[in-house]
C-alpha atoms as a PDB file:
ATOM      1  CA  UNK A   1       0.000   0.000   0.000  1.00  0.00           C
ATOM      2  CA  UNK A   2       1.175   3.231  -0.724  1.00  0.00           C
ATOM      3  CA  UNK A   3       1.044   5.462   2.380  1.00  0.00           C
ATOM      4  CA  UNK A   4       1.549   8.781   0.708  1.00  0.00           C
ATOM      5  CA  UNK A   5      -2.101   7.925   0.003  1.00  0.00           C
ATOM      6  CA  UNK A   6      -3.598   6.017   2.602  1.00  0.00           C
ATOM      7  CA  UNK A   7      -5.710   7.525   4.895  1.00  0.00           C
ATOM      8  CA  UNK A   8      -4.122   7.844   8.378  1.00  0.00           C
ATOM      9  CA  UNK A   9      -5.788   9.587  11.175  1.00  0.00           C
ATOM     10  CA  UNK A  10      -4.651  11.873  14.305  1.00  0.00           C
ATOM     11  CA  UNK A  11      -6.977  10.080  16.245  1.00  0.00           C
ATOM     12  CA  UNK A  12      -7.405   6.626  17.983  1.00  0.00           C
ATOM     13  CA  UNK A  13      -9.342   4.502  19.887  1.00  0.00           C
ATOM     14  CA  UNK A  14      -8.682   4.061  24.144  1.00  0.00           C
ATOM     15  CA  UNK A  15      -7.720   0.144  24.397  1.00  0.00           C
ATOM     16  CA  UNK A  16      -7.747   0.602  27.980  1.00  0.00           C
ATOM     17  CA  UNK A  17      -5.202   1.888  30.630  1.00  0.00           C
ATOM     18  CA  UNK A  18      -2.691  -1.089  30.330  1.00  0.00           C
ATOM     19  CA  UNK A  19       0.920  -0.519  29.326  1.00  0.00           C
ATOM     20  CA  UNK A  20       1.303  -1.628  25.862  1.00  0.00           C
ATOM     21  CA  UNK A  21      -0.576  -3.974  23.336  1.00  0.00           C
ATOM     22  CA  UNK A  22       1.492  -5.727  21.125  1.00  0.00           C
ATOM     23  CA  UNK A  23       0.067  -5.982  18.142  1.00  0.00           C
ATOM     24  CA  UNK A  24       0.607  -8.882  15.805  1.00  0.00           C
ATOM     25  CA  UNK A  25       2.487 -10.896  18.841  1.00  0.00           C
ATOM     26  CA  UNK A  26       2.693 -12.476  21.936  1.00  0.00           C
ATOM     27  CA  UNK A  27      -0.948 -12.759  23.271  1.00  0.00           C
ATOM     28  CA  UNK A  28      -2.587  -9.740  20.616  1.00  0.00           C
ATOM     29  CA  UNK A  29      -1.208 -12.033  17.694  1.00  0.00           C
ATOM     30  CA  UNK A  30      -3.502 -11.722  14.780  1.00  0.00           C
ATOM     31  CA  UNK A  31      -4.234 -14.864  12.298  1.00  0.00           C
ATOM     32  CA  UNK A  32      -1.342 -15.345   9.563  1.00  0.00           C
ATOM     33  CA  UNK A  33      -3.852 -15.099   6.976  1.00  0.00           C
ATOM     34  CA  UNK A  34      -7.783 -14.639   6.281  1.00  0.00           C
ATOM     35  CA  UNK A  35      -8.418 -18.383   6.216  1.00  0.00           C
ATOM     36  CA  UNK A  36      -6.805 -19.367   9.270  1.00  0.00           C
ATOM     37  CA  UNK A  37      -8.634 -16.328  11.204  1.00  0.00           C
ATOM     38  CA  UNK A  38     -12.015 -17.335   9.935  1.00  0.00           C
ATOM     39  CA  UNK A  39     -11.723 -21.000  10.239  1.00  0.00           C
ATOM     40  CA  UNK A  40     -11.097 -23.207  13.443  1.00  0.00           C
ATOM     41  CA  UNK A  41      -7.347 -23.499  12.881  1.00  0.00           C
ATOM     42  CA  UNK A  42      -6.719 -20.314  14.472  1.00  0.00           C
ATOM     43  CA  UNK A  43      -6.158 -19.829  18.814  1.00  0.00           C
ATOM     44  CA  UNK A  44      -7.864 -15.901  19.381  1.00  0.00           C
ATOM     45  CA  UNK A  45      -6.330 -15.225  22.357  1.00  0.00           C
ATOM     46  CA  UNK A  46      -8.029 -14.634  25.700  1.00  0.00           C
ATOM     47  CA  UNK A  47      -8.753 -10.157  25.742  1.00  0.00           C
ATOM     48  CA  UNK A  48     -10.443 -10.475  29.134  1.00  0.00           C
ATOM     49  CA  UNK A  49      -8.012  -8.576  31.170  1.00  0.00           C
ATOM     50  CA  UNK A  50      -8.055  -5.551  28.722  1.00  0.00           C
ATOM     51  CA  UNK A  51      -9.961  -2.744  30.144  1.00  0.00           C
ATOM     52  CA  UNK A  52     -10.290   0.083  27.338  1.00  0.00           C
ATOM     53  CA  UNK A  53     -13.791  -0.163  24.451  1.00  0.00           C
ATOM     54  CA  UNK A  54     -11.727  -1.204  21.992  1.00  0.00           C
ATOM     55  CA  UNK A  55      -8.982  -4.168  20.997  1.00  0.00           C
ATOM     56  CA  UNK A  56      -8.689  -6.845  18.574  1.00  0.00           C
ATOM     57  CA  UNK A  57     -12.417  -9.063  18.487  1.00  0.00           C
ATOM     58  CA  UNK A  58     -13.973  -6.345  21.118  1.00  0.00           C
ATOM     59  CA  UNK A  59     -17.534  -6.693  21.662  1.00  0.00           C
ATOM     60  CA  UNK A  60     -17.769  -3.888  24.043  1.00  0.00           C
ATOM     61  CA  UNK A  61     -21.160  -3.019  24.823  1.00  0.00           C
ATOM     62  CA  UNK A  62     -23.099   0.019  26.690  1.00  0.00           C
ATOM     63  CA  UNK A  63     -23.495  -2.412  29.669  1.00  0.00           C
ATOM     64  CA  UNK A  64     -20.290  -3.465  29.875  1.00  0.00           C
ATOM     65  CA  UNK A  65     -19.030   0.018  30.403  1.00  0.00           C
ATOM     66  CA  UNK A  66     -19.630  -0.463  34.173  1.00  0.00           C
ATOM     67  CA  UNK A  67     -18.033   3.311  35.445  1.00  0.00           C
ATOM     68  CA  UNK A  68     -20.564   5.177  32.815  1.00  0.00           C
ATOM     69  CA  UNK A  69     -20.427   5.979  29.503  1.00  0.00           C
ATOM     70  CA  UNK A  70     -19.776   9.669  30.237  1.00  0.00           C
ATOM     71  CA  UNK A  71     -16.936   8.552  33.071  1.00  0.00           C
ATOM     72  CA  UNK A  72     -15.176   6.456  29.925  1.00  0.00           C
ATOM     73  CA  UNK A  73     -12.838   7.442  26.978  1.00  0.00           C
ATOM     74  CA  UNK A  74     -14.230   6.457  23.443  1.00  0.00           C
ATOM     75  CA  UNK A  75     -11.617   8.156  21.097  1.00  0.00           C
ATOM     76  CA  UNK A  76      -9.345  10.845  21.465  1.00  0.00           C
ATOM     77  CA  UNK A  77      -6.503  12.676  19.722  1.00  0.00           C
ATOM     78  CA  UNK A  78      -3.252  10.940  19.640  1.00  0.00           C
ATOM     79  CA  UNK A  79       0.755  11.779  20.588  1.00  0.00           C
ATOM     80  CA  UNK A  80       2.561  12.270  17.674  1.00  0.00           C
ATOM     81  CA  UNK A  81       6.294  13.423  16.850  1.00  0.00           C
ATOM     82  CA  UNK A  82       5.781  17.003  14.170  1.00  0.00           C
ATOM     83  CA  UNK A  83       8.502  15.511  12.271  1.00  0.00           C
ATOM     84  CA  UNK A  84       6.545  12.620  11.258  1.00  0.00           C
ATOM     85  CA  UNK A  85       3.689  14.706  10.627  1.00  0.00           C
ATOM     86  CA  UNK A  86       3.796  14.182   6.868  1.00  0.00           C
ATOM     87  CA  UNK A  87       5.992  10.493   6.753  1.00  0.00           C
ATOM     88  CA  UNK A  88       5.462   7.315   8.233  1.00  0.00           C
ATOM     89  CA  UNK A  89       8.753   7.865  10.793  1.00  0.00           C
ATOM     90  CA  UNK A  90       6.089   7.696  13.584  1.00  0.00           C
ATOM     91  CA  UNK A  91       5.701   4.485  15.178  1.00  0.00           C
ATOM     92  CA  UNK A  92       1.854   5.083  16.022  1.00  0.00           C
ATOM     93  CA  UNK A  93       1.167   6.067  12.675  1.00  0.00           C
ATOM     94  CA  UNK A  94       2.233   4.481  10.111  1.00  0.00           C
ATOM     95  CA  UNK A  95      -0.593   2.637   8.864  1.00  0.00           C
ATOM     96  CA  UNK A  96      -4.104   3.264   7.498  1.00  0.00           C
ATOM     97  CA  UNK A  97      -7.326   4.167   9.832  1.00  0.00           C
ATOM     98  CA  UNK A  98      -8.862   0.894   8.577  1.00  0.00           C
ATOM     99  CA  UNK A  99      -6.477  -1.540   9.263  1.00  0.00           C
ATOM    100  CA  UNK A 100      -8.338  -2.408  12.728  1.00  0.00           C
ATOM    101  CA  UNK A 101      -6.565  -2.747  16.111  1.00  0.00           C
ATOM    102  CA  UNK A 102      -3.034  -1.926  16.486  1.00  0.00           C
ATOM    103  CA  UNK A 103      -0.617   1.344  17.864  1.00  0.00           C
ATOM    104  CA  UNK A 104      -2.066   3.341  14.755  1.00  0.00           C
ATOM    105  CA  UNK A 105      -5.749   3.165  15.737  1.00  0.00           C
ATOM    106  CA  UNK A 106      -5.484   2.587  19.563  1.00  0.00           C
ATOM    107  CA  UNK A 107      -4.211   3.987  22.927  1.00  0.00           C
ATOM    108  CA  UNK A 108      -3.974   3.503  26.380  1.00  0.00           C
ATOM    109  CA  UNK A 109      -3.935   5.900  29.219  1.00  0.00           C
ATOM    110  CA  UNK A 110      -0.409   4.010  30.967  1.00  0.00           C
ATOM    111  CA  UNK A 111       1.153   6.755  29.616  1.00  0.00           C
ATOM    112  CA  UNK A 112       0.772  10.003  30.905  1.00  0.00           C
ATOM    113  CA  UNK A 113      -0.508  12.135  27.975  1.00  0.00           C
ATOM    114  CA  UNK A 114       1.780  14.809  26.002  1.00  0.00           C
ATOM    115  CA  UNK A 115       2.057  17.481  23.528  1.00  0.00           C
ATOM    116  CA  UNK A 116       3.503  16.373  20.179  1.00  0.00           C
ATOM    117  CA  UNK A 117       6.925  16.415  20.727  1.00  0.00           C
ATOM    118  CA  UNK A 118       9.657  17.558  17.813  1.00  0.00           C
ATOM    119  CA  UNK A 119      11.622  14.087  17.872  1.00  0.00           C
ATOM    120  CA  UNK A 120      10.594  10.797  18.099  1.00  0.00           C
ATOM    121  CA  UNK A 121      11.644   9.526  21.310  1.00  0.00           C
ATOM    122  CA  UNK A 122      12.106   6.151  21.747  1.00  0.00           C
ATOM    123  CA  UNK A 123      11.928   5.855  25.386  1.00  0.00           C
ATOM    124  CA  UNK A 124       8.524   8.127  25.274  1.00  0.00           C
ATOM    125  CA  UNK A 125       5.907   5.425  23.721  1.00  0.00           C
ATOM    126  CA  UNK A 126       4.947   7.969  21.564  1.00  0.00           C
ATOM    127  CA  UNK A 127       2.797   5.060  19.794  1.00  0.00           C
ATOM    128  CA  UNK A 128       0.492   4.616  22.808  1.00  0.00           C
ATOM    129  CA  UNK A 129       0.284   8.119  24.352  1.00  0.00           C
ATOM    130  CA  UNK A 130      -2.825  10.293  24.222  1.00  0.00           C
ATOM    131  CA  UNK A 131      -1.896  13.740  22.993  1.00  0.00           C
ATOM    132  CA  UNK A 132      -1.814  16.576  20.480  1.00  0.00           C
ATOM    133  CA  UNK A 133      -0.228  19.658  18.486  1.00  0.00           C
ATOM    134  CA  UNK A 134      -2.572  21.572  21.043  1.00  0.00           C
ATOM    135  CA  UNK A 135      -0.514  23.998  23.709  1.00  0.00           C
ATOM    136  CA  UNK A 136      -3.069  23.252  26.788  1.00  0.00           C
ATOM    137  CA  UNK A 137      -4.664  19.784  26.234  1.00  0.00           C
ATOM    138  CA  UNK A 138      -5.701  17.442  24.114  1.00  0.00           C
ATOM    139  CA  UNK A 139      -9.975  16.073  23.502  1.00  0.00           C
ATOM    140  CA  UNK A 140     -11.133  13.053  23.850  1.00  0.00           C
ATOM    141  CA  UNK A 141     -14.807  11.733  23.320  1.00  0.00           C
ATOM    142  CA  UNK A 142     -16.296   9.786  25.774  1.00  0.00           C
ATOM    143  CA  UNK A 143     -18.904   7.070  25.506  1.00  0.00           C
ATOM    144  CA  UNK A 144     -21.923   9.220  25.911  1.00  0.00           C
ATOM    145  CA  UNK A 145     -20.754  11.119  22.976  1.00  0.00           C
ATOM    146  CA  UNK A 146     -19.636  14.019  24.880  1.00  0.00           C
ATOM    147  CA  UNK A 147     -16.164  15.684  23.780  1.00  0.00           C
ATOM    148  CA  UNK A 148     -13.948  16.736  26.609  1.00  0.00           C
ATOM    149  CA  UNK A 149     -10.934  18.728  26.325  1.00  0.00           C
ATOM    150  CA  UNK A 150      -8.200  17.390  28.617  1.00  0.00           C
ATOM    151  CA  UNK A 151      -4.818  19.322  30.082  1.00  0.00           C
ATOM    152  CA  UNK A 152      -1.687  16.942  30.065  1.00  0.00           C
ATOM    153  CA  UNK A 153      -1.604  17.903  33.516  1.00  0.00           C
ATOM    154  CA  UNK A 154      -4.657  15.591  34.478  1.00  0.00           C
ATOM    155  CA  UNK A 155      -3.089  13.245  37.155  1.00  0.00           C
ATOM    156  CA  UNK A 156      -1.662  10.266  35.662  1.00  0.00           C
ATOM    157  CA  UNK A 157      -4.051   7.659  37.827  1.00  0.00           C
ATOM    158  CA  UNK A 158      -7.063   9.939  36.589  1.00  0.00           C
ATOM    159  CA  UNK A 159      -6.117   9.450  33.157  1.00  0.00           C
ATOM    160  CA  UNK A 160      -5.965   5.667  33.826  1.00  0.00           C
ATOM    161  CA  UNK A 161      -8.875   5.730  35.468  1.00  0.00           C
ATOM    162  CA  UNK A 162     -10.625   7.124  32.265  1.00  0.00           C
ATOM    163  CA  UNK A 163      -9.273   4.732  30.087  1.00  0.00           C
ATOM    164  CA  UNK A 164     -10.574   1.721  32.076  1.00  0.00           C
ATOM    165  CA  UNK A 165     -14.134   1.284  31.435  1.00  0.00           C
ATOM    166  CA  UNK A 166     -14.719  -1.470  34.239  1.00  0.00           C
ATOM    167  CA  UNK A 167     -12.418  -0.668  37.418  1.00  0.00           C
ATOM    168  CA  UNK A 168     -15.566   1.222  39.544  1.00  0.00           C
ATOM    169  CA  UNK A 169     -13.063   4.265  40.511  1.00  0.00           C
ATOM    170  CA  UNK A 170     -15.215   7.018  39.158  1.00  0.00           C
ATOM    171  CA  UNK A 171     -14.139  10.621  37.918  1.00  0.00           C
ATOM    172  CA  UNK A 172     -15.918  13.416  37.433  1.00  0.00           C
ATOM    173  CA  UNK A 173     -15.565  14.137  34.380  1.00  0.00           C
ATOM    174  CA  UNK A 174     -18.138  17.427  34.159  1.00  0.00           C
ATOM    175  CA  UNK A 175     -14.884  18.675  35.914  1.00  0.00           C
ATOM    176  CA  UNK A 176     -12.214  18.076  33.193  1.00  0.00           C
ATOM    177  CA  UNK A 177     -13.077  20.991  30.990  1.00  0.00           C
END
């Protein structure tokens, strides 16, 4: 695929508030082709103890966002180095929109959110940080629908706490604008 093309997007999907999901191995391995993922050959593995809306086979519904759907992060803007703005140097954005789960499309709030930085960092999980160009914050929709816009100041166990649809610590988030 050319990526000069594709459509790539500066936002992504919460996966939860655990620290990475390795996409394509370990236990977030996808199928090695269509026929093995749609058949029986192929283990799915076990995506029980992830806590976001959305991860690979998520069937996430309205009830099983337990802290509220206004309490829970849907989508939100996404951490990105400016010199990868127009490239693919960007490990969280390299890919297409539509290629499903993965560090393109998702984050988790394990990382305390930043602005976009100048330089990739490699010891900054740029990939899985919430974030923006913004100077003050960065927005993030919530279940409900709402749009909130968030300071990277919000307390790192907040942010988690956002990003976990199920853990029954509550935030108010009427208080995050």
């Amino acid at each position: 695929m050319d990526f000069d093309v594709a459509g790539r997007a500066d936002y992504a999907s919460c996966a939860g508030d655990q620290q990475t999901i390795e996409y394509g191995t370990g236990p977030y391995a996808s199928p090695p082709d269509f026929a093995s993922g749609c058949g029986r050959t192929w283990q799915w593995p076990d995506t029980s103890s992830l806590t976001g809306v959305t991860f690979i086979r998520s069937e996430i519904a309205m009830q099983d966002i337990t802290d509220g759907s206004s309490h829970t992060y849907l989508v939100g803007e996404k951490h990105l180095a400016k010199e990868a703005y127009l490239n693919t140097a960007c490990g969280g954005d390299r890919e297409s929109l539509y290629v499903g789960f993965g560090n393109d499309t998702c984050r988790t709030g394990y990382y305390a959110p930043a602005q976009d930085t100048e330089k990739i960092d490699g010891v900054s999980y740029a990939q899985w940080r919430f974030g923006s160009a913004h100077v003050e914050g960065f927005h993030m929709a919530m279940c409900d629908g709402s749009v909130k816009s968030i300071s990277y100041a919000i307390e790192l166990v907040v942010h988690k706490r956002l990003a976990n649809r199920q853990d029954g610590e509550l935030v108010d988030a009427t208080r995050l604008d």
